[in-house]
C-alpha atoms as a PDB file:
ATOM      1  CA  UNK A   1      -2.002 -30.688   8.039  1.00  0.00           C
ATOM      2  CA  UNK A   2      -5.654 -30.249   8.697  1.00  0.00           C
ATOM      3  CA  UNK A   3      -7.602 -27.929   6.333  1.00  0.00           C
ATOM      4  CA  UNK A   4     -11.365 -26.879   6.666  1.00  0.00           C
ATOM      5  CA  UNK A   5     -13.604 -28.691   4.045  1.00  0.00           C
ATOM      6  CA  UNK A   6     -16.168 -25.464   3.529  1.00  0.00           C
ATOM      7  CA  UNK A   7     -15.449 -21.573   3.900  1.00  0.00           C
ATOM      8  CA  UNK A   8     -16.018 -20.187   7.642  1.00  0.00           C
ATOM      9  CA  UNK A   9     -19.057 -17.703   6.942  1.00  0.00           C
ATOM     10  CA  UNK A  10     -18.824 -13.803   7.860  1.00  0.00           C
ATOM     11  CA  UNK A  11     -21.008 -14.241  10.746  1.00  0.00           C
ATOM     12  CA  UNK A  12     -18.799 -16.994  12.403  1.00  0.00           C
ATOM     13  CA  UNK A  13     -15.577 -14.765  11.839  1.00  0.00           C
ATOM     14  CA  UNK A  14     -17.239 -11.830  13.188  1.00  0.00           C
ATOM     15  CA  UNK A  15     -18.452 -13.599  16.066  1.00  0.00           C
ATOM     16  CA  UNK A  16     -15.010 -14.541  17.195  1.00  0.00           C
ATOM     17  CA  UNK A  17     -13.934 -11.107  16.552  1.00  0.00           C
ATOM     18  CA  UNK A  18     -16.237  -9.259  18.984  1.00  0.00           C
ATOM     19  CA  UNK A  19     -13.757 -10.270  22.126  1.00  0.00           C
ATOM     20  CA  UNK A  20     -11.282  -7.922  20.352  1.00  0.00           C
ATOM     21  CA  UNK A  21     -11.303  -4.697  22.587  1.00  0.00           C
ATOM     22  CA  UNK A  22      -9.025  -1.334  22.910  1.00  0.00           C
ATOM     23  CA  UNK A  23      -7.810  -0.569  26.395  1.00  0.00           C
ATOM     24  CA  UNK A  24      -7.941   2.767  27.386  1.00  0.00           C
ATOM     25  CA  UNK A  25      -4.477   4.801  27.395  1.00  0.00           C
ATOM     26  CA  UNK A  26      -2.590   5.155  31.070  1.00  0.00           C
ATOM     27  CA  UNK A  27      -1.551   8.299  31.573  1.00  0.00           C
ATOM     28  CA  UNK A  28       0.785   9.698  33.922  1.00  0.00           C
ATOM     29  CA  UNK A  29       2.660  12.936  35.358  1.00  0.00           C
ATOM     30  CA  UNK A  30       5.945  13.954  34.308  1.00  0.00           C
ATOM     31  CA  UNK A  31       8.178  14.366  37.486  1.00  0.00           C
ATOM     32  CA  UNK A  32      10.065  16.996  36.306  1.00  0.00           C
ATOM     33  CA  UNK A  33       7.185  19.400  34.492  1.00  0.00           C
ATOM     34  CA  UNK A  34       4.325  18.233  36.050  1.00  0.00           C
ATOM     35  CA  UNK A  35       2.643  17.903  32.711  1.00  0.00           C
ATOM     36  CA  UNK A  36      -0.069  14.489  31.825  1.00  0.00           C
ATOM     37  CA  UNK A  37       1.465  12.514  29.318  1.00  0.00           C
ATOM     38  CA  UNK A  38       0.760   8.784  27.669  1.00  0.00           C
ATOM     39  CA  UNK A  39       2.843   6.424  29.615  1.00  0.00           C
ATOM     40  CA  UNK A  40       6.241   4.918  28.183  1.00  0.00           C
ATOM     41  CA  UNK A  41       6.033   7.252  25.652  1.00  0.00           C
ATOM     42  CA  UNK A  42       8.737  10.120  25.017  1.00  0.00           C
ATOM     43  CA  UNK A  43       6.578  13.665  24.614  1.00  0.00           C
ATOM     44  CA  UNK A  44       7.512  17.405  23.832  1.00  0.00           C
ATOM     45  CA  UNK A  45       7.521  19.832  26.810  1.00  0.00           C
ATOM     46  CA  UNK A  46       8.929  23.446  26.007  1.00  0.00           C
ATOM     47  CA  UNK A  47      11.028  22.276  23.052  1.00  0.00           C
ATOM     48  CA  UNK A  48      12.621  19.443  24.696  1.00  0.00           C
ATOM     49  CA  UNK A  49      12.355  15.811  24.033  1.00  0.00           C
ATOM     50  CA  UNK A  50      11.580  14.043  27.799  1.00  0.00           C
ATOM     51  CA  UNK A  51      11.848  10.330  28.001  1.00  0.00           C
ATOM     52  CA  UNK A  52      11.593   8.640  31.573  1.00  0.00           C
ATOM     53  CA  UNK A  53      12.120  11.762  33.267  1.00  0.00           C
ATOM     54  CA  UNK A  54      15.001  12.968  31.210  1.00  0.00           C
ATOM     55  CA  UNK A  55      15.991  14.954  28.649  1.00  0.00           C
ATOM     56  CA  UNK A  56      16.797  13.176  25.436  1.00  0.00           C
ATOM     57  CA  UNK A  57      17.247  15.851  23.048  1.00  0.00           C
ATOM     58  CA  UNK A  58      16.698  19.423  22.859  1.00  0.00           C
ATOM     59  CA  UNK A  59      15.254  21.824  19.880  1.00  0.00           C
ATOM     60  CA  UNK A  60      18.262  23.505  18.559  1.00  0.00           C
ATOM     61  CA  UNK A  61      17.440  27.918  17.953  1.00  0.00           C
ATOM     62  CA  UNK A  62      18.624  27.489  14.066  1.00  0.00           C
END
């Protein structure tokens, strides 16, 4: 197997590195609450736990 014969400098590596880029977060709106949300995501909307338009769990009054 092939192995490099000097060390790759810092300005090499950090050239290849500069393509890396975050993509901004899609956000949509929950059918049933109308509320903006991060998409395919569950999130928290009056104590409840919604999930694709559903309720997946609700906050118990203890």
């Amino acid at each position: 197997m092939p192995n490099p014969k000097r060390r790759h400098s810092q300005q090499r590596s950090a050239k290849r590195r500069t393509h890396y880029k975050v993509d901004p977060v899609t956000l949509s709106k929950d059918s049933l609450t109308g509320e903006i949300h991060v998409r395919h995501r569950a999130h928290v909307s009056e104590g409840k736990l919604i999930y694709k338009g559903k309720v997946v769990s609700e906050k118990s009054p203890v």
